[in-house]
C-alpha atoms as a PDB file:
ATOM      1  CA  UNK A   1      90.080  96.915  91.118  1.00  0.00           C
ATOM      2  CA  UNK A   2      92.782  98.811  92.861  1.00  0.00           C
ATOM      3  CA  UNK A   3      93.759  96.440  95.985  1.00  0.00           C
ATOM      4  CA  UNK A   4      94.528  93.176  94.843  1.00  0.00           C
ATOM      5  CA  UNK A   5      96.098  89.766  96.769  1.00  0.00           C
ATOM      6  CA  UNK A   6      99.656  90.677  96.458  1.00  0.00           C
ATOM      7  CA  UNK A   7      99.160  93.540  98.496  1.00  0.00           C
ATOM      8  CA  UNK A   8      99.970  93.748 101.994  1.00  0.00           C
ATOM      9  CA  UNK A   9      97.301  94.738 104.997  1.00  0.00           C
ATOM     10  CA  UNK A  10     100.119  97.293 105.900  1.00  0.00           C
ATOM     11  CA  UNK A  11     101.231  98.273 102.773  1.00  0.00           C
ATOM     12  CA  UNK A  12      96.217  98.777 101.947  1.00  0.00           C
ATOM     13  CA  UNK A  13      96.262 100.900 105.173  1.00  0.00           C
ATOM     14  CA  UNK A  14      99.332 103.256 104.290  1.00  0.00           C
ATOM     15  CA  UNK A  15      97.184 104.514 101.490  1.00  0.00           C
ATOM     16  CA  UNK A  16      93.655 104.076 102.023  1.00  0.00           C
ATOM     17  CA  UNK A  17      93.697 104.136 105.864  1.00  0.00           C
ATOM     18  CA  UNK A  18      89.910 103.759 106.314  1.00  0.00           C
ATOM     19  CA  UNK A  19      90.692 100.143 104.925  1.00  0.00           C
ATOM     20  CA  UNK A  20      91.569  99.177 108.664  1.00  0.00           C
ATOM     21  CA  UNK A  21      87.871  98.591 109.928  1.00  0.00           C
ATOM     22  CA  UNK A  22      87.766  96.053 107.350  1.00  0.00           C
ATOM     23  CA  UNK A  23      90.946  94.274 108.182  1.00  0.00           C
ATOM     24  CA  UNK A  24      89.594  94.830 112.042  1.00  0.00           C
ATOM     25  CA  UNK A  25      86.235  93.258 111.167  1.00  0.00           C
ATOM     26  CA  UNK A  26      88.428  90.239 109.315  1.00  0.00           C
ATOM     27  CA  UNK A  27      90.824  89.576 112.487  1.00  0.00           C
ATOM     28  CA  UNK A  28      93.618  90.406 109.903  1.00  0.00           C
ATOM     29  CA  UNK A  29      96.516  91.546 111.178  1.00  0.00           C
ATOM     30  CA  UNK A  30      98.231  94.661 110.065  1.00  0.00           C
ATOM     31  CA  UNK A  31     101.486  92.946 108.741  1.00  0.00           C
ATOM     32  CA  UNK A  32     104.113  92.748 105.617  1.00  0.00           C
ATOM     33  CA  UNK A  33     102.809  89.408 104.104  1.00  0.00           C
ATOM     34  CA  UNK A  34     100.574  89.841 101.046  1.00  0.00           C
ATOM     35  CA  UNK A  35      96.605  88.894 101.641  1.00  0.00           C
ATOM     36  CA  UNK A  36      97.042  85.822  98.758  1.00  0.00           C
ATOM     37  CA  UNK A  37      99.000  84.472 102.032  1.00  0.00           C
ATOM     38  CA  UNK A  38      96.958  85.498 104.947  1.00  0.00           C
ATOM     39  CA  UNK A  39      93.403  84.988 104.014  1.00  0.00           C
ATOM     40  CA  UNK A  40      91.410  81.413 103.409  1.00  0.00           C
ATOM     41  CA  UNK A  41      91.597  81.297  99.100  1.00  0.00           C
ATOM     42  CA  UNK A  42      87.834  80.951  99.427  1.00  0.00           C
ATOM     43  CA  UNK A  43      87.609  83.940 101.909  1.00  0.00           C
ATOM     44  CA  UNK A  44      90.123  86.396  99.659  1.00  0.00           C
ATOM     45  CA  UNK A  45      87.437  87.368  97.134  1.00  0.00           C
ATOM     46  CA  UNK A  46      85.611  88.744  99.379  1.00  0.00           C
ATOM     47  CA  UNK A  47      87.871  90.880 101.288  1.00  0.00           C
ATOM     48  CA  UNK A  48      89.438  92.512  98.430  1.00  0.00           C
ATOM     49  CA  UNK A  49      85.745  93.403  97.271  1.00  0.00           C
ATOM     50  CA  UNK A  50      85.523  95.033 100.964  1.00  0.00           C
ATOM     51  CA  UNK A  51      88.752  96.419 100.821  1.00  0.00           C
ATOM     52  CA  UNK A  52      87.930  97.905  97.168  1.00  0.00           C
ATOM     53  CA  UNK A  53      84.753  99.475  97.757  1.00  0.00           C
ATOM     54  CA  UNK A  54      85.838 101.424 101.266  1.00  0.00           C
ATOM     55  CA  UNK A  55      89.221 102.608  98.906  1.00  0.00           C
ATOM     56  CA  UNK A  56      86.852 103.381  96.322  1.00  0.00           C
ATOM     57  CA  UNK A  57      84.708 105.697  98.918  1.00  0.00           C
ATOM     58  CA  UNK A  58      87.513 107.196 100.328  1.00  0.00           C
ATOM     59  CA  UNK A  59      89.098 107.741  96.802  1.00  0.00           C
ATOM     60  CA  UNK A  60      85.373 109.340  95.600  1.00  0.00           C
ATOM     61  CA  UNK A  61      85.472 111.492  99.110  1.00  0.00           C
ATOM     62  CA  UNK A  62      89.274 112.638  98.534  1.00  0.00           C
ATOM     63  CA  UNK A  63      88.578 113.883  94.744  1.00  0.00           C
ATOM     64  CA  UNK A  64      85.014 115.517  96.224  1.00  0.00           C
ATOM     65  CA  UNK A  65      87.176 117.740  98.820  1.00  0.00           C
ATOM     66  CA  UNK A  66      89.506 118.297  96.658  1.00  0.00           C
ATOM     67  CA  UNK A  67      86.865 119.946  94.159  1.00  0.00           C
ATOM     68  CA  UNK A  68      85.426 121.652  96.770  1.00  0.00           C
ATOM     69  CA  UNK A  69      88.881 123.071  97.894  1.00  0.00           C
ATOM     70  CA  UNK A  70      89.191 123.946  94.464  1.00  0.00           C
ATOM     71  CA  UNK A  71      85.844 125.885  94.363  1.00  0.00           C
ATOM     72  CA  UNK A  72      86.505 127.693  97.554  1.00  0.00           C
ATOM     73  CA  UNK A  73      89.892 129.300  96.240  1.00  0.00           C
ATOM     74  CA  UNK A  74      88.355 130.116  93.083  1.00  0.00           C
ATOM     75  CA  UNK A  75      85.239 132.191  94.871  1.00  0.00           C
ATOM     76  CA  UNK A  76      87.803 133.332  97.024  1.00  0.00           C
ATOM     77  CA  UNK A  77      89.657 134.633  93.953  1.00  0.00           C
ATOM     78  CA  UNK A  78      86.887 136.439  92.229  1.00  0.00           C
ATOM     79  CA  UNK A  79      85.688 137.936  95.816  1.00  0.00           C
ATOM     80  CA  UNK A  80      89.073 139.526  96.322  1.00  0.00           C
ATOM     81  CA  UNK A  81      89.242 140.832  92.525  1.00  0.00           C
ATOM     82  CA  UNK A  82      85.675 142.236  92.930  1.00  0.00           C
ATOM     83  CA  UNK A  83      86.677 143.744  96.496  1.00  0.00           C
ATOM     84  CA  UNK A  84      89.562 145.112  94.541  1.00  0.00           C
ATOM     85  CA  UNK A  85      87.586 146.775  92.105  1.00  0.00           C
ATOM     86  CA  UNK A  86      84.860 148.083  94.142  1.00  0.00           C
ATOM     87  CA  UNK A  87      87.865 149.998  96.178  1.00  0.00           C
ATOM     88  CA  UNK A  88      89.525 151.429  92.981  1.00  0.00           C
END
């Protein structure tokens, strides 16, 4: 689980910002108090397991750019070698 209850909304949003739609769809306001004080007990269980699987996409989509980033420069790498080589 990476968000848990002693979290704040604004403190979830500063680092997995596509978190808001699901404080939007909660009417949970975007403030400093932690969720253990904001949300019903019986409700909080199920907004951290929102909360946790939109930062768990958007943790998955990061990593997937990043690798793809990664990929690009290294193609990028080996086209300018071969371009290199091809002139000399």
């Amino acid at each position: 689980m990476l968000i848990k209850s002693n979290k704040s909304p604004k403190e979830i949003v500063g680092v997995w910002h596509l978190t808001t739609a699901v404080f939007k769809k909660r009417n949970i306001p975007l403030v400093d108090e932690p969720l253990e004080k904001l949300v019903n007990a019986d409700m909080l269980p199920f907004v951290l397991r929102d909360l946790n699987k939109v930062a768990r996409i958007q943790k998955t989509r990061s990593n997937n750019v990043a690798l793809f980033i990664g990929i690009a420069r290294f193609f990028s790498e080996i086209n300018i070698v071969y371009c290199l080589e091809t002139v000399v």
